[in-house]
C-alpha atoms as a PDB file:
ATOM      1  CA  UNK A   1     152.228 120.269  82.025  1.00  0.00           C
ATOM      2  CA  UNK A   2     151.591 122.121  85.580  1.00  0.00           C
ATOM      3  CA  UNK A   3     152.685 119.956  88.396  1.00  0.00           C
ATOM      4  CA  UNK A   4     150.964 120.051  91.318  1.00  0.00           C
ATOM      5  CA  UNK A   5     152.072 119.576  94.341  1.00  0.00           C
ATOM      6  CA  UNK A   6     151.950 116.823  96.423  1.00  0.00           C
ATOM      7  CA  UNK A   7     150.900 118.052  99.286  1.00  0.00           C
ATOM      8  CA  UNK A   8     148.804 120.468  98.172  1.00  0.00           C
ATOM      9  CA  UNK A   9     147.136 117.666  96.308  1.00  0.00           C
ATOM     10  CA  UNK A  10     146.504 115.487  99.952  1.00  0.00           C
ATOM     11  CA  UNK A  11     145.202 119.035 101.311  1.00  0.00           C
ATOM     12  CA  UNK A  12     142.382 119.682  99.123  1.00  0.00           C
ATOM     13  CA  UNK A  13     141.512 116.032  98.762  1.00  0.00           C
ATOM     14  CA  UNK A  14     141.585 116.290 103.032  1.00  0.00           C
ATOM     15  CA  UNK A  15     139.568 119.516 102.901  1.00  0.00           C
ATOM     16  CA  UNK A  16     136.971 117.811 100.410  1.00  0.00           C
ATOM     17  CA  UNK A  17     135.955 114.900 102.579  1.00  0.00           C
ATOM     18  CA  UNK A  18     135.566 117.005 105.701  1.00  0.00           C
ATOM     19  CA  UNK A  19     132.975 119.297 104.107  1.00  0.00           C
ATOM     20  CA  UNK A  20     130.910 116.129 102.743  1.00  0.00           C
ATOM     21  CA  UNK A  21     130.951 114.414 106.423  1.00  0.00           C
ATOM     22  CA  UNK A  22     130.159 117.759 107.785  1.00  0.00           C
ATOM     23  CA  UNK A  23     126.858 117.715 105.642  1.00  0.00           C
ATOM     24  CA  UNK A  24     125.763 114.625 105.912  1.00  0.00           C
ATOM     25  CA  UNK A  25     126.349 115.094 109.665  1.00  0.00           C
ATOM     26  CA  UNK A  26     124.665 118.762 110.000  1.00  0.00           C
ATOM     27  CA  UNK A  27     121.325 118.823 111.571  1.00  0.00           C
ATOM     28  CA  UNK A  28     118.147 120.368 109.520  1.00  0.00           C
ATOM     29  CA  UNK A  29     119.412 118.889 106.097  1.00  0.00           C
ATOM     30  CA  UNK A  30     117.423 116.607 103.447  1.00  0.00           C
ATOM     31  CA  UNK A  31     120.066 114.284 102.507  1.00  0.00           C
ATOM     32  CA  UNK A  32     119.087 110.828 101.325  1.00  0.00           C
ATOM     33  CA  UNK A  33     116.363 112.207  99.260  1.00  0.00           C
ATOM     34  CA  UNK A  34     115.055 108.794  96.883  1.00  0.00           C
ATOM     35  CA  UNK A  35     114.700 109.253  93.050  1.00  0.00           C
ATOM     36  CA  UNK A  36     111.639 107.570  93.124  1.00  0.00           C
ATOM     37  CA  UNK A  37     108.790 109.183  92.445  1.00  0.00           C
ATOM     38  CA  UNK A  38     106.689 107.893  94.660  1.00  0.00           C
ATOM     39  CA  UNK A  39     108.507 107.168  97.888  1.00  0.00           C
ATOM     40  CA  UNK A  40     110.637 110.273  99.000  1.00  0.00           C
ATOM     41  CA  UNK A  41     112.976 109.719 102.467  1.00  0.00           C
ATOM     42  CA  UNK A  42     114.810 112.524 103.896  1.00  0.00           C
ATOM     43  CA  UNK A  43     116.285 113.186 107.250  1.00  0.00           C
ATOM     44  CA  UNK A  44     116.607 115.858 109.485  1.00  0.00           C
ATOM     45  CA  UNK A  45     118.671 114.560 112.681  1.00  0.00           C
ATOM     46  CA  UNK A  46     122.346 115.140 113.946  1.00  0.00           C
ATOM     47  CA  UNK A  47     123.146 110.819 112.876  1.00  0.00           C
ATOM     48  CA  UNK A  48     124.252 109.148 109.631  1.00  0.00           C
ATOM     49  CA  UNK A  49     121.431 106.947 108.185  1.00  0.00           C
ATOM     50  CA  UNK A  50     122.986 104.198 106.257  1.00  0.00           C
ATOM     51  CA  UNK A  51     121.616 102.732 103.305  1.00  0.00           C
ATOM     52  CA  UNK A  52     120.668  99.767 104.550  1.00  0.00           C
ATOM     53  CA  UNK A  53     118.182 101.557 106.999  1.00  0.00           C
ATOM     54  CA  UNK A  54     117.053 103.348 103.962  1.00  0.00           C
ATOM     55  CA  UNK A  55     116.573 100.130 101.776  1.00  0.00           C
ATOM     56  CA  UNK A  56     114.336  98.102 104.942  1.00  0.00           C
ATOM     57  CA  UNK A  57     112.259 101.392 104.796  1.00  0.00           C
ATOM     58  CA  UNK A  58     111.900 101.672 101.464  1.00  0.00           C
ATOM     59  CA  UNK A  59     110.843  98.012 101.688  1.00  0.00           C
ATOM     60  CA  UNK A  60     107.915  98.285 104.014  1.00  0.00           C
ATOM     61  CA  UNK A  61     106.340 101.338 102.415  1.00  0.00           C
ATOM     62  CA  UNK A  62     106.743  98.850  98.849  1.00  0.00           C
ATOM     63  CA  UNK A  63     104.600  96.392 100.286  1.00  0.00           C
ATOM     64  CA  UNK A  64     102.040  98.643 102.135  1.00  0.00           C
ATOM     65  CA  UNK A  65     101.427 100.312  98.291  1.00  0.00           C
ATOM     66  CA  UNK A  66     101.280  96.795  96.554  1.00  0.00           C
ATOM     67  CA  UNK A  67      99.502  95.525  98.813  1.00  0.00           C
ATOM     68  CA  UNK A  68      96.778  97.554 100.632  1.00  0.00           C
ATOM     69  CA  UNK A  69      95.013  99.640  97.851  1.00  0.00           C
ATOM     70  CA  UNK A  70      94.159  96.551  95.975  1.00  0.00           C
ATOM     71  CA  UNK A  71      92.300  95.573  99.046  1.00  0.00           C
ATOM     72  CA  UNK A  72      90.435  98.310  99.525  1.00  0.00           C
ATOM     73  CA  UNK A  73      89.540  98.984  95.774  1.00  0.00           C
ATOM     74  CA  UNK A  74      91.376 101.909  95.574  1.00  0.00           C
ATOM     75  CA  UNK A  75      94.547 103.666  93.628  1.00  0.00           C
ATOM     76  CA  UNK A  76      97.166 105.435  95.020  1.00  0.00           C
ATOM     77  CA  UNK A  77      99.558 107.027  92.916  1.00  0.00           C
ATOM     78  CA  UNK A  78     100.968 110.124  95.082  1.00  0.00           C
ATOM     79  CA  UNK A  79     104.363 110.313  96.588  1.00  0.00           C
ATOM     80  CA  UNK A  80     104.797 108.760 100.059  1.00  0.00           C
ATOM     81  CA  UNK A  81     106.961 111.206 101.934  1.00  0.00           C
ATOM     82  CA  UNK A  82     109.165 109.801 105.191  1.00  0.00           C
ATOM     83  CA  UNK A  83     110.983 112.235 107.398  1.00  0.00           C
ATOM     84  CA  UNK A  84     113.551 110.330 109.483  1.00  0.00           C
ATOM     85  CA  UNK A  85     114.215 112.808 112.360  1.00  0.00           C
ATOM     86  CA  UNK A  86     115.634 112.792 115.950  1.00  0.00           C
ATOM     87  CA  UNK A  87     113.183 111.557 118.356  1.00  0.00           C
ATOM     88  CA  UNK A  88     109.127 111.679 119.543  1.00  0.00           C
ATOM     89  CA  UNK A  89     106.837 108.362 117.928  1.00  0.00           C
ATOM     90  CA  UNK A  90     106.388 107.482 114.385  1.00  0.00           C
ATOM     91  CA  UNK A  91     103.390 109.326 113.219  1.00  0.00           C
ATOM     92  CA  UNK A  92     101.741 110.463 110.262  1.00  0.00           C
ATOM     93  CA  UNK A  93     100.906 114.350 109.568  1.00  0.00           C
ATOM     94  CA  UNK A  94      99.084 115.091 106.599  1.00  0.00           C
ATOM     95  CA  UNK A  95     100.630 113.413 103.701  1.00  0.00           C
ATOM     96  CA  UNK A  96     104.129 112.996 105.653  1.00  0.00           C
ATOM     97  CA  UNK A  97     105.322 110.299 107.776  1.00  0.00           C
ATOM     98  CA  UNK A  98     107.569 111.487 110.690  1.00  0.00           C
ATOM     99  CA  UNK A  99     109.865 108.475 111.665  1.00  0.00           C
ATOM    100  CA  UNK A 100     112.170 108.780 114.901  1.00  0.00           C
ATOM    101  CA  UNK A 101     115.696 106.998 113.622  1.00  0.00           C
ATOM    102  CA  UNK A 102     115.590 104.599 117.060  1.00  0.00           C
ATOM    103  CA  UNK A 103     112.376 103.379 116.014  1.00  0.00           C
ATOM    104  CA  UNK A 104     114.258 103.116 112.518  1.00  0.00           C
ATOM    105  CA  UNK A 105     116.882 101.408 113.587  1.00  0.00           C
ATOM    106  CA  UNK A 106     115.277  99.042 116.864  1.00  0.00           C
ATOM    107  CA  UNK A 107     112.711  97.649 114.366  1.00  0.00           C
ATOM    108  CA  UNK A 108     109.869  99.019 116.098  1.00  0.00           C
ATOM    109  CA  UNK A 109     109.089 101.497 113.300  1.00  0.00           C
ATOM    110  CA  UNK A 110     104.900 100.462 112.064  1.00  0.00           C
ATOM    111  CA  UNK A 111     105.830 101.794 108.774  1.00  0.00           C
ATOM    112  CA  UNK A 112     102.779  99.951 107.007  1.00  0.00           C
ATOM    113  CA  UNK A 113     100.695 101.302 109.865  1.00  0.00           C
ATOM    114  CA  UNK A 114     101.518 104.831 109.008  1.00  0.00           C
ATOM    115  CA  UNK A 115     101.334 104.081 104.959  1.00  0.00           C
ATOM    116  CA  UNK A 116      97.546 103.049 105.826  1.00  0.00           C
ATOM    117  CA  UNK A 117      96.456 106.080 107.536  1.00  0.00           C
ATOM    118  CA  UNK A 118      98.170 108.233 104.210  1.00  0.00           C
ATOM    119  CA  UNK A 119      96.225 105.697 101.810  1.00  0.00           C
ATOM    120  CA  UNK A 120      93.121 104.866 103.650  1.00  0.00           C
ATOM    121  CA  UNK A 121      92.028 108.499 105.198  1.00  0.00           C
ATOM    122  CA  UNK A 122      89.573 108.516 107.823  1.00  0.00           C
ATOM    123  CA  UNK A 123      90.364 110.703 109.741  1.00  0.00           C
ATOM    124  CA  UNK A 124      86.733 110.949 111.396  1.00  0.00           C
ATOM    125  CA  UNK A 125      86.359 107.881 112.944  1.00  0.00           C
ATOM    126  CA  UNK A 126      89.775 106.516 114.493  1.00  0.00           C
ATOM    127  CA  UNK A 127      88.102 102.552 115.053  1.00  0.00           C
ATOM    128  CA  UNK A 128      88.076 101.928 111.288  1.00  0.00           C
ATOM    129  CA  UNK A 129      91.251 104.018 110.899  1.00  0.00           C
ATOM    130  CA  UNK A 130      93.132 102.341 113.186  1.00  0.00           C
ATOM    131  CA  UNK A 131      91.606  99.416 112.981  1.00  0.00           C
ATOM    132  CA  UNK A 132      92.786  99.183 109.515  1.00  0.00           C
ATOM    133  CA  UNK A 133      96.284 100.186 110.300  1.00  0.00           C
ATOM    134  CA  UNK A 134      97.035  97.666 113.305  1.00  0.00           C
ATOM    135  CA  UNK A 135      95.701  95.074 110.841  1.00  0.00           C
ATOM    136  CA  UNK A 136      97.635  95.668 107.948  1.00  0.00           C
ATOM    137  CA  UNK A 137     100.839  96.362 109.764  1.00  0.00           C
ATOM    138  CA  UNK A 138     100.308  92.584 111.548  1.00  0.00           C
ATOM    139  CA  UNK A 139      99.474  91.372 108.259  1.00  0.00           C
ATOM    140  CA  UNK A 140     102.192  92.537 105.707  1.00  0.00           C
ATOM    141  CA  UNK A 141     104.994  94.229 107.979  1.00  0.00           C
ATOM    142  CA  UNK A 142     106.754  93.424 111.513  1.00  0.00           C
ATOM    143  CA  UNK A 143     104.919  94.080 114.491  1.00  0.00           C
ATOM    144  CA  UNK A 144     107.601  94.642 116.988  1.00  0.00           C
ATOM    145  CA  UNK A 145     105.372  98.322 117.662  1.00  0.00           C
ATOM    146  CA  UNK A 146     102.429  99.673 119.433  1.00  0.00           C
ATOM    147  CA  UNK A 147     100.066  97.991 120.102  1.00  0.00           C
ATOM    148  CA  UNK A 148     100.884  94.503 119.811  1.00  0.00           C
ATOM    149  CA  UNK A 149     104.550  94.175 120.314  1.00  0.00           C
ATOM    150  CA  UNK A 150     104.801  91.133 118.197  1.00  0.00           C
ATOM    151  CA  UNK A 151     102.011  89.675 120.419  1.00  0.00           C
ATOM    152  CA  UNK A 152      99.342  88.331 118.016  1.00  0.00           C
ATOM    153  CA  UNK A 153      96.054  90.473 118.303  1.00  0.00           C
ATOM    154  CA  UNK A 154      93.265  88.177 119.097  1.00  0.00           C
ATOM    155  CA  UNK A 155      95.668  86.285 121.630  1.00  0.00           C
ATOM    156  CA  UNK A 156      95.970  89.724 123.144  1.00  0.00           C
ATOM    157  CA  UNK A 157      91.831  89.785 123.343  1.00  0.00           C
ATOM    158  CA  UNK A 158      91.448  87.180 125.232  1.00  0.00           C
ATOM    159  CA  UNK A 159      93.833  88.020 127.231  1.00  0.00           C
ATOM    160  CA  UNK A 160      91.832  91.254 128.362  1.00  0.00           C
ATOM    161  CA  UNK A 161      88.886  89.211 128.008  1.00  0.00           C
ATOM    162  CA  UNK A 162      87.963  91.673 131.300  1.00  0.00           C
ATOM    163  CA  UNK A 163      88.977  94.900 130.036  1.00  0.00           C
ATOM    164  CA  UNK A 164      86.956  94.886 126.432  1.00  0.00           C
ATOM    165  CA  UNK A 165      85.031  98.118 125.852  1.00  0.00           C
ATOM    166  CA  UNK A 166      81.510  97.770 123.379  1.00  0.00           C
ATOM    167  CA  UNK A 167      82.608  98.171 119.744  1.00  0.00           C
ATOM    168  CA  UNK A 168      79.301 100.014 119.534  1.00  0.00           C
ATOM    169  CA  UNK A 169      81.553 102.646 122.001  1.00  0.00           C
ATOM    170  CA  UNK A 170      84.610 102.495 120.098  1.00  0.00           C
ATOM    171  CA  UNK A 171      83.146 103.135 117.021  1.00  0.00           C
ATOM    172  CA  UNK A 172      81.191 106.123 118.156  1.00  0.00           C
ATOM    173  CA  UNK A 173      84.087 107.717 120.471  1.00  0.00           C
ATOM    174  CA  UNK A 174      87.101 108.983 119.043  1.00  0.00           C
ATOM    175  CA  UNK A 175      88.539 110.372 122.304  1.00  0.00           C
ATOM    176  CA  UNK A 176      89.341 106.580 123.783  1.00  0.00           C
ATOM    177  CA  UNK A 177      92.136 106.271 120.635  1.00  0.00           C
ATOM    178  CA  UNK A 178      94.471 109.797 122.328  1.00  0.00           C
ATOM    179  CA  UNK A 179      94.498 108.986 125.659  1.00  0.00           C
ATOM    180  CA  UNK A 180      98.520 108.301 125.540  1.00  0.00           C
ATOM    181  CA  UNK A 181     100.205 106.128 127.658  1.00  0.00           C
ATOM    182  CA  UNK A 182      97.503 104.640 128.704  1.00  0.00           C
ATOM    183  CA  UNK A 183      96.139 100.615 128.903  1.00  0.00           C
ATOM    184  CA  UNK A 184      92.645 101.349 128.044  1.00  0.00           C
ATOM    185  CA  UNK A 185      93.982 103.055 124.465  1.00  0.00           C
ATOM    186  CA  UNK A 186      96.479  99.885 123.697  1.00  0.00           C
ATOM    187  CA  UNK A 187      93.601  97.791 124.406  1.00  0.00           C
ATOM    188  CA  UNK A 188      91.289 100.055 121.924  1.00  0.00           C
ATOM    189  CA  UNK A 189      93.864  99.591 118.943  1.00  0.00           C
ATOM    190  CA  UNK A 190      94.242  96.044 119.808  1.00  0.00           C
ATOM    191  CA  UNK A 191      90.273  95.577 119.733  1.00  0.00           C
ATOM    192  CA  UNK A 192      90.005  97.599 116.517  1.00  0.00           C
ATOM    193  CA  UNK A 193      92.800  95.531 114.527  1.00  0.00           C
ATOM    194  CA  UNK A 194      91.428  92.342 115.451  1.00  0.00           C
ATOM    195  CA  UNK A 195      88.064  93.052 114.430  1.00  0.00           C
ATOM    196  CA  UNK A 196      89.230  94.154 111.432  1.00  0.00           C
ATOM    197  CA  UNK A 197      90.861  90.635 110.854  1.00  0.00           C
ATOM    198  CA  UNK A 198      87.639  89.152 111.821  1.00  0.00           C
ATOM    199  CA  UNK A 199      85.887  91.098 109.107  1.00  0.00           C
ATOM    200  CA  UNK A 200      88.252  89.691 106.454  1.00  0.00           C
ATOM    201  CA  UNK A 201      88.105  86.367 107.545  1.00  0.00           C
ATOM    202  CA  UNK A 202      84.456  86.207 107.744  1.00  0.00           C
ATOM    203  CA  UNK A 203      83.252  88.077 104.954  1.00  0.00           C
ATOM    204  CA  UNK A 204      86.451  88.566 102.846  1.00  0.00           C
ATOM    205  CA  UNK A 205      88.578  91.626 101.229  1.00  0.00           C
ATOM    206  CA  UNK A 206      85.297  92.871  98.945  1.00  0.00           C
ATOM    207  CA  UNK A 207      83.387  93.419 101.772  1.00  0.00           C
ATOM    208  CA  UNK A 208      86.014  95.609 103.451  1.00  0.00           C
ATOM    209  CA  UNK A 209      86.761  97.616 100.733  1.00  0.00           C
ATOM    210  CA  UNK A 210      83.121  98.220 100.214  1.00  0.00           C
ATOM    211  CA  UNK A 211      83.018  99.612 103.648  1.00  0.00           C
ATOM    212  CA  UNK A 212      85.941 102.065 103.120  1.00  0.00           C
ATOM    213  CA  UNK A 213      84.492 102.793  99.937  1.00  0.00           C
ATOM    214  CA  UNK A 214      81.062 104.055 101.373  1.00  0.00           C
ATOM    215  CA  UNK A 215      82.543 106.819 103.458  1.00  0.00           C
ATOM    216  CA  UNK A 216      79.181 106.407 105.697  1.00  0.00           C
ATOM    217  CA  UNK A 217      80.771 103.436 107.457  1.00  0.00           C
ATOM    218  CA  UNK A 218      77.325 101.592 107.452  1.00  0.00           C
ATOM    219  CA  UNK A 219      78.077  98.609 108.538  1.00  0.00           C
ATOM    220  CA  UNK A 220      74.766  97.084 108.238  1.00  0.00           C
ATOM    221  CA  UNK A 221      74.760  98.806 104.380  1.00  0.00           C
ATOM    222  CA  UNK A 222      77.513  96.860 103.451  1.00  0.00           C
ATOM    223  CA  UNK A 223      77.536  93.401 105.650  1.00  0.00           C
ATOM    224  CA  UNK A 224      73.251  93.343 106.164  1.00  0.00           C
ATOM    225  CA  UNK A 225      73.237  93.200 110.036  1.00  0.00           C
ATOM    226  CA  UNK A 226      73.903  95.643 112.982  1.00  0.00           C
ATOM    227  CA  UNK A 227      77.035  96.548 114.510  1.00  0.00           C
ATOM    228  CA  UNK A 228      75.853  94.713 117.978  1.00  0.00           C
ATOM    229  CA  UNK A 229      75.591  91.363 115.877  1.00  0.00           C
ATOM    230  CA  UNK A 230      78.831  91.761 114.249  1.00  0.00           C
ATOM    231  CA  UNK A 231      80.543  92.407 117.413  1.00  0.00           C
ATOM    232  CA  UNK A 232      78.724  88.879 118.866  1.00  0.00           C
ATOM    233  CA  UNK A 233      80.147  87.152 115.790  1.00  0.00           C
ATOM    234  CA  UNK A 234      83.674  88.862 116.454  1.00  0.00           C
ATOM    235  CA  UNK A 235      83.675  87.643 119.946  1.00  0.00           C
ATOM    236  CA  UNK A 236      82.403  84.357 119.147  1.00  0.00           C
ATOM    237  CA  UNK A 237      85.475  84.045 116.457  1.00  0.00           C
ATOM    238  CA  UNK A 238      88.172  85.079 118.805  1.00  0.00           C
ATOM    239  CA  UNK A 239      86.573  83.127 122.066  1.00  0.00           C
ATOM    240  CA  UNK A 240      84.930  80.287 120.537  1.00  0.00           C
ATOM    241  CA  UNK A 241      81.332  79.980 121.127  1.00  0.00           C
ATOM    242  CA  UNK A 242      81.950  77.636 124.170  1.00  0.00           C
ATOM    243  CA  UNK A 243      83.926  80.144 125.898  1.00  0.00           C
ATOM    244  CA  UNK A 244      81.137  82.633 125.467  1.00  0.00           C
ATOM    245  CA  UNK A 245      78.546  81.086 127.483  1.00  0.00           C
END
């Protein structure tokens, strides 16, 4: 039998370990990639994501896909795909969700948010789109994110009881939901989640999903009055009729 020697032995086993920490640690690499074939995380940063990071994500984007498509009467059986990168916002492009590791790691990640706009694409009108995203992230995930900051929505209404803008407007003008860093586009997201909730309240889960279903976004197709009554209702629900006077 060959001996081999000692310290020869410790050398390789040395050289071994440095060239795995030196790839998990080398920037532009998709380590971490999940078996599963519908939820794919990789990362392309300079840090170490541990696996606990990786299990909490994996655990928001499980209950955005148990929970949101039965909602809105839908399947969705294609991969979710998560990036965890260096920095910018957590954002979805296309089909992938780009997802800064602070935001990761500070909680402030709206995973469920992002899953929404991947499942639920409407692209062409950003009230329902976001509207549906601020909702179901309150709803099923943390909100320690934009907008809301862990601030319940309608309390945040009537807080900027002042600074509402028409739903009629929202609805018909995408520009209001890019103006970054800016109050009156919090507000907008805020407005758009909690009508959202109001919807669901009111007139349940069927009702919503028939209104993602039509494509048309006819509100008075699917709930049998105008958008201008609806938002009267919404107001009234959030206000009280009292305070509406």
């Amino acid at each position: 039998m060959i001996r081999v020697p000692t310290k020869l032995f410790l050398l390789v086993g040395v050289l071994f370990l440095l060239f795995l920490l030196t790839d998990l640690r080398s920037p532009n690499v998709d380590n971490n990639e999940m078996p599963d074939q519908q939820i794919k995380i990789s990362t392309q940063l300079n840090a170490v994501v541990s696996q606990a990071e990786i299990d909490s994500l994996i655990k928001e984007i499980e209950k955005a896909l148990h929970y949101i498509p039965p909602i809105l009467g839908i399947e969705y059986k294609k991969n979710i795909k998560v990036k965890i990168v260096d920095d910018g916002i957590c954002d979805a492009k296309g089909d992938i969700i780009l997802l800064p590791i602070l935001h990761l790691r500070n909680k402030s990640a709206v995973i469920i948010h992002e899953v929404t706009h991947i499942i639920a694409k409407h692209e062409n009108n950003s009230f329902f789109s976001e509207g549906l995203a601020v909702y179901f992230q309150e709803r099923f995930g943390g909100f320690d994110g934009f907008p809301n900051y862990s601030v319940p929505l309608d309390y945040l209404v009537r807080n900027h009881k002042e600074q509402l803008l028409q739903i009629t407007k929202l609805k018909n003008d995408n520009r209001i939901f890019e103006l970054l860093e800016t109050e009156q586009r919090s507000i907008a997201y805020i407005e758009a989640g909690s009508f959202i909730n109001f919807l669901v309240v009111r007139y349940g889960e069927q009702k919503l999903a028939e209104l993602h279903n039509s494509k048309s976004l006819n509100y008075k197709e699917v709930y049998g009055i105008e958008i201008q009554k609806l938002e009267a209702e919404w107001k009234n629900y959030v206000f009280g009729e009292s305070l509406m006077k």
